[in-house]
C-alpha atoms as a PDB file:
ATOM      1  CA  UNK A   1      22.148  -9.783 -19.748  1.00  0.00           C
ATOM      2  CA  UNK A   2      21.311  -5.999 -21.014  1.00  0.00           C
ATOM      3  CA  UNK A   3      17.503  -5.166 -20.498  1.00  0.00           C
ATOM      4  CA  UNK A   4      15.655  -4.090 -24.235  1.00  0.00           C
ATOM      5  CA  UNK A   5      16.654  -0.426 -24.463  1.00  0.00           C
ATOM      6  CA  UNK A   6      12.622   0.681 -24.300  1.00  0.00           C
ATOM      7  CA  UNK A   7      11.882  -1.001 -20.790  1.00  0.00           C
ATOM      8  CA  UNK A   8      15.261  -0.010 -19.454  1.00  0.00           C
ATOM      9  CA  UNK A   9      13.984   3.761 -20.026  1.00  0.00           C
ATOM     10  CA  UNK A  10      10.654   3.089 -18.640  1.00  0.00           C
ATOM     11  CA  UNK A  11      11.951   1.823 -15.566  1.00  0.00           C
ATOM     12  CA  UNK A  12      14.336   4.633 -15.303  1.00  0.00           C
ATOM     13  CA  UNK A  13      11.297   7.502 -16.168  1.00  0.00           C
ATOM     14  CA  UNK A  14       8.988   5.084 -13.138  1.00  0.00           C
ATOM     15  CA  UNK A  15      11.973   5.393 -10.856  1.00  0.00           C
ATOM     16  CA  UNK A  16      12.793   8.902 -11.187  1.00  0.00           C
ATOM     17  CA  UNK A  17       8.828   9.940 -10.688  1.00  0.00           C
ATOM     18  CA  UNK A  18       8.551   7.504  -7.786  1.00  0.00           C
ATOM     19  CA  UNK A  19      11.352   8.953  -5.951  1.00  0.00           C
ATOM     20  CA  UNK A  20      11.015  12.492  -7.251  1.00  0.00           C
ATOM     21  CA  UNK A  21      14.795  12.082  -8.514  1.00  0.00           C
ATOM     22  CA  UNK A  22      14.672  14.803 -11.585  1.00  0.00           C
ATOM     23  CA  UNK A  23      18.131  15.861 -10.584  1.00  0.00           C
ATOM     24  CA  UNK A  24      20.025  12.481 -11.228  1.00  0.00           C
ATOM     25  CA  UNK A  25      18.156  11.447 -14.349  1.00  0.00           C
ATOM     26  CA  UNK A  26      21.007  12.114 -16.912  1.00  0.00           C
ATOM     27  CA  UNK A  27      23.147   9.891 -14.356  1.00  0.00           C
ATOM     28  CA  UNK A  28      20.921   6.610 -14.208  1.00  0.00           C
ATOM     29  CA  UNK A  29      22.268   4.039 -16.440  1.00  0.00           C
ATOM     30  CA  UNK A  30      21.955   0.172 -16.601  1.00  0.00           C
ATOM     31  CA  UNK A  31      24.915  -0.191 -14.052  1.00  0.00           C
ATOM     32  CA  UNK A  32      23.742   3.166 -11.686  1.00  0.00           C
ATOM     33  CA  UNK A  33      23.725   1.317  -8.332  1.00  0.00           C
ATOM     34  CA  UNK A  34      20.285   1.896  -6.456  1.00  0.00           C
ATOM     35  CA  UNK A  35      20.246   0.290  -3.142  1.00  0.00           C
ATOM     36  CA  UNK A  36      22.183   1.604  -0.904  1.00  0.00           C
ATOM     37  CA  UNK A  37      23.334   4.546  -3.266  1.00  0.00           C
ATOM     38  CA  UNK A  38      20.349   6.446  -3.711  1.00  0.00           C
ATOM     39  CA  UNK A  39      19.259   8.304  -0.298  1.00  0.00           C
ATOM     40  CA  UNK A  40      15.683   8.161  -1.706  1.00  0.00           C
ATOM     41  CA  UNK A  41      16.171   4.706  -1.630  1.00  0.00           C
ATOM     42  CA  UNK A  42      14.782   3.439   1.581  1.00  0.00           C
ATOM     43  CA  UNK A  43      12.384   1.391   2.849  1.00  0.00           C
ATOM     44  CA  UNK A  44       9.516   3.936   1.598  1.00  0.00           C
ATOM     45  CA  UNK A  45      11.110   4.253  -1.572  1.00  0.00           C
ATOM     46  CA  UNK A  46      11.506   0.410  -2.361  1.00  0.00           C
ATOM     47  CA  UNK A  47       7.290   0.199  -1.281  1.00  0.00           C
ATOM     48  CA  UNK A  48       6.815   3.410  -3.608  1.00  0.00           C
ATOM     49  CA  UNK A  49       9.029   1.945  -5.984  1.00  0.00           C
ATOM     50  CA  UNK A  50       7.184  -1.222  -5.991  1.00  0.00           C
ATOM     51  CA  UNK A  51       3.912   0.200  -6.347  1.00  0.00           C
ATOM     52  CA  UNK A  52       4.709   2.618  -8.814  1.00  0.00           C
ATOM     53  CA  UNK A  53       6.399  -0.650 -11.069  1.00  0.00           C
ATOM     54  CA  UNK A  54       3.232  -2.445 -10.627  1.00  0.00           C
ATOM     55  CA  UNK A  55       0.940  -0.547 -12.169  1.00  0.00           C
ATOM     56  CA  UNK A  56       3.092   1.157 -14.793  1.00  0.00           C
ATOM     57  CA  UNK A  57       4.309  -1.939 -15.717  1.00  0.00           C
ATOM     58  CA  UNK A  58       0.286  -3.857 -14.971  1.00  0.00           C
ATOM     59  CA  UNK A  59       2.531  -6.488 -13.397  1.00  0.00           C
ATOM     60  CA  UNK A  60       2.583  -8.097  -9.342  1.00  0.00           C
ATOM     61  CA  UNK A  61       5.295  -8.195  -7.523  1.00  0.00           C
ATOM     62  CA  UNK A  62       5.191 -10.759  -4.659  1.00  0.00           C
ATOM     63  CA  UNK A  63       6.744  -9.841  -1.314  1.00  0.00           C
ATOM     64  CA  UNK A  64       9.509 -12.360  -1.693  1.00  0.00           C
ATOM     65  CA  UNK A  65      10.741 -10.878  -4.343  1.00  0.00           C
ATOM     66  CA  UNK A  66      11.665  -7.535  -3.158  1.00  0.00           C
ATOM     67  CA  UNK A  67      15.106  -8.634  -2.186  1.00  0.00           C
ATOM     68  CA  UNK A  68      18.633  -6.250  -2.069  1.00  0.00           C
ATOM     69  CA  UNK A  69      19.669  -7.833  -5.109  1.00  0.00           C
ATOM     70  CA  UNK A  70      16.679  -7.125  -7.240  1.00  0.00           C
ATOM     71  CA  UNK A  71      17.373  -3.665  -6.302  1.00  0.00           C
ATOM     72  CA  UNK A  72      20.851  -3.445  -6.852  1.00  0.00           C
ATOM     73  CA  UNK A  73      21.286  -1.831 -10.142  1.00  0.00           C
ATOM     74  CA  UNK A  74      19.252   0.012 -12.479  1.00  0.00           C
ATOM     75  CA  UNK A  75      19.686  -2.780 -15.136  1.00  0.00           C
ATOM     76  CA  UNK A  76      18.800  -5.634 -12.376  1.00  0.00           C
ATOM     77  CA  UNK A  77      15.644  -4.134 -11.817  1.00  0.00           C
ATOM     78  CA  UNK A  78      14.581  -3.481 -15.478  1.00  0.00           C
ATOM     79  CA  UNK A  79      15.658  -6.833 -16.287  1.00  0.00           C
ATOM     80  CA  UNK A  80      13.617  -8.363 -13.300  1.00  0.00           C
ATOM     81  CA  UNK A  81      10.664  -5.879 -15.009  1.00  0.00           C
ATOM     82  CA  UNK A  82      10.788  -7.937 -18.605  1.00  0.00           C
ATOM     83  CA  UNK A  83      11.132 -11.236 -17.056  1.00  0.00           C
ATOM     84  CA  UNK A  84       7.579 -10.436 -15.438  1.00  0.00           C
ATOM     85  CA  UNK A  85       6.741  -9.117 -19.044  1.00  0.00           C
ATOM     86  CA  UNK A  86       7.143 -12.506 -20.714  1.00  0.00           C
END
């Protein structure tokens, strides 16, 4: 399942401002693996991340749902974003 184009992008502009990621913009597409990929990535990153989702998107992310797979992908986590936008 593709995430809409628009919150795709929005998660993609969040992300690269959370993790100060300028650089690799033109490289992030639905597929761009995050996780594990992306040295500013870690366990900060994933909190900043988080936090940075929440109130962009005015949406809560519980604890148990910050999982590897959620952030495994670009597209995984802008399609985790629009489930919570539903």
């Amino acid at each position: 399942m593709q995430p809409a184009s628009t919150t795709l992008n929005d998660v993609k502009n969040v992300l690269i401002t959370a993790l100060g990621i300028k650089e690799n913009a033109a490289s992030l597409g639905p597929s761009t693996p995050l996780l594990g990929s992306l040295p500013e990535l870690d366990s900060m990153g994933v909190l900043q991340l988080v936090h940075a989702l929440e109130d962009h998107f005015q949406i809560t992310i519980q604890d148990d749902e910050i999982t590897e797979e959620l952030f495994e992908t670009l597209g995984t986590v802008a399609n985790f974003v629009e489930a919570k936008l539903r």
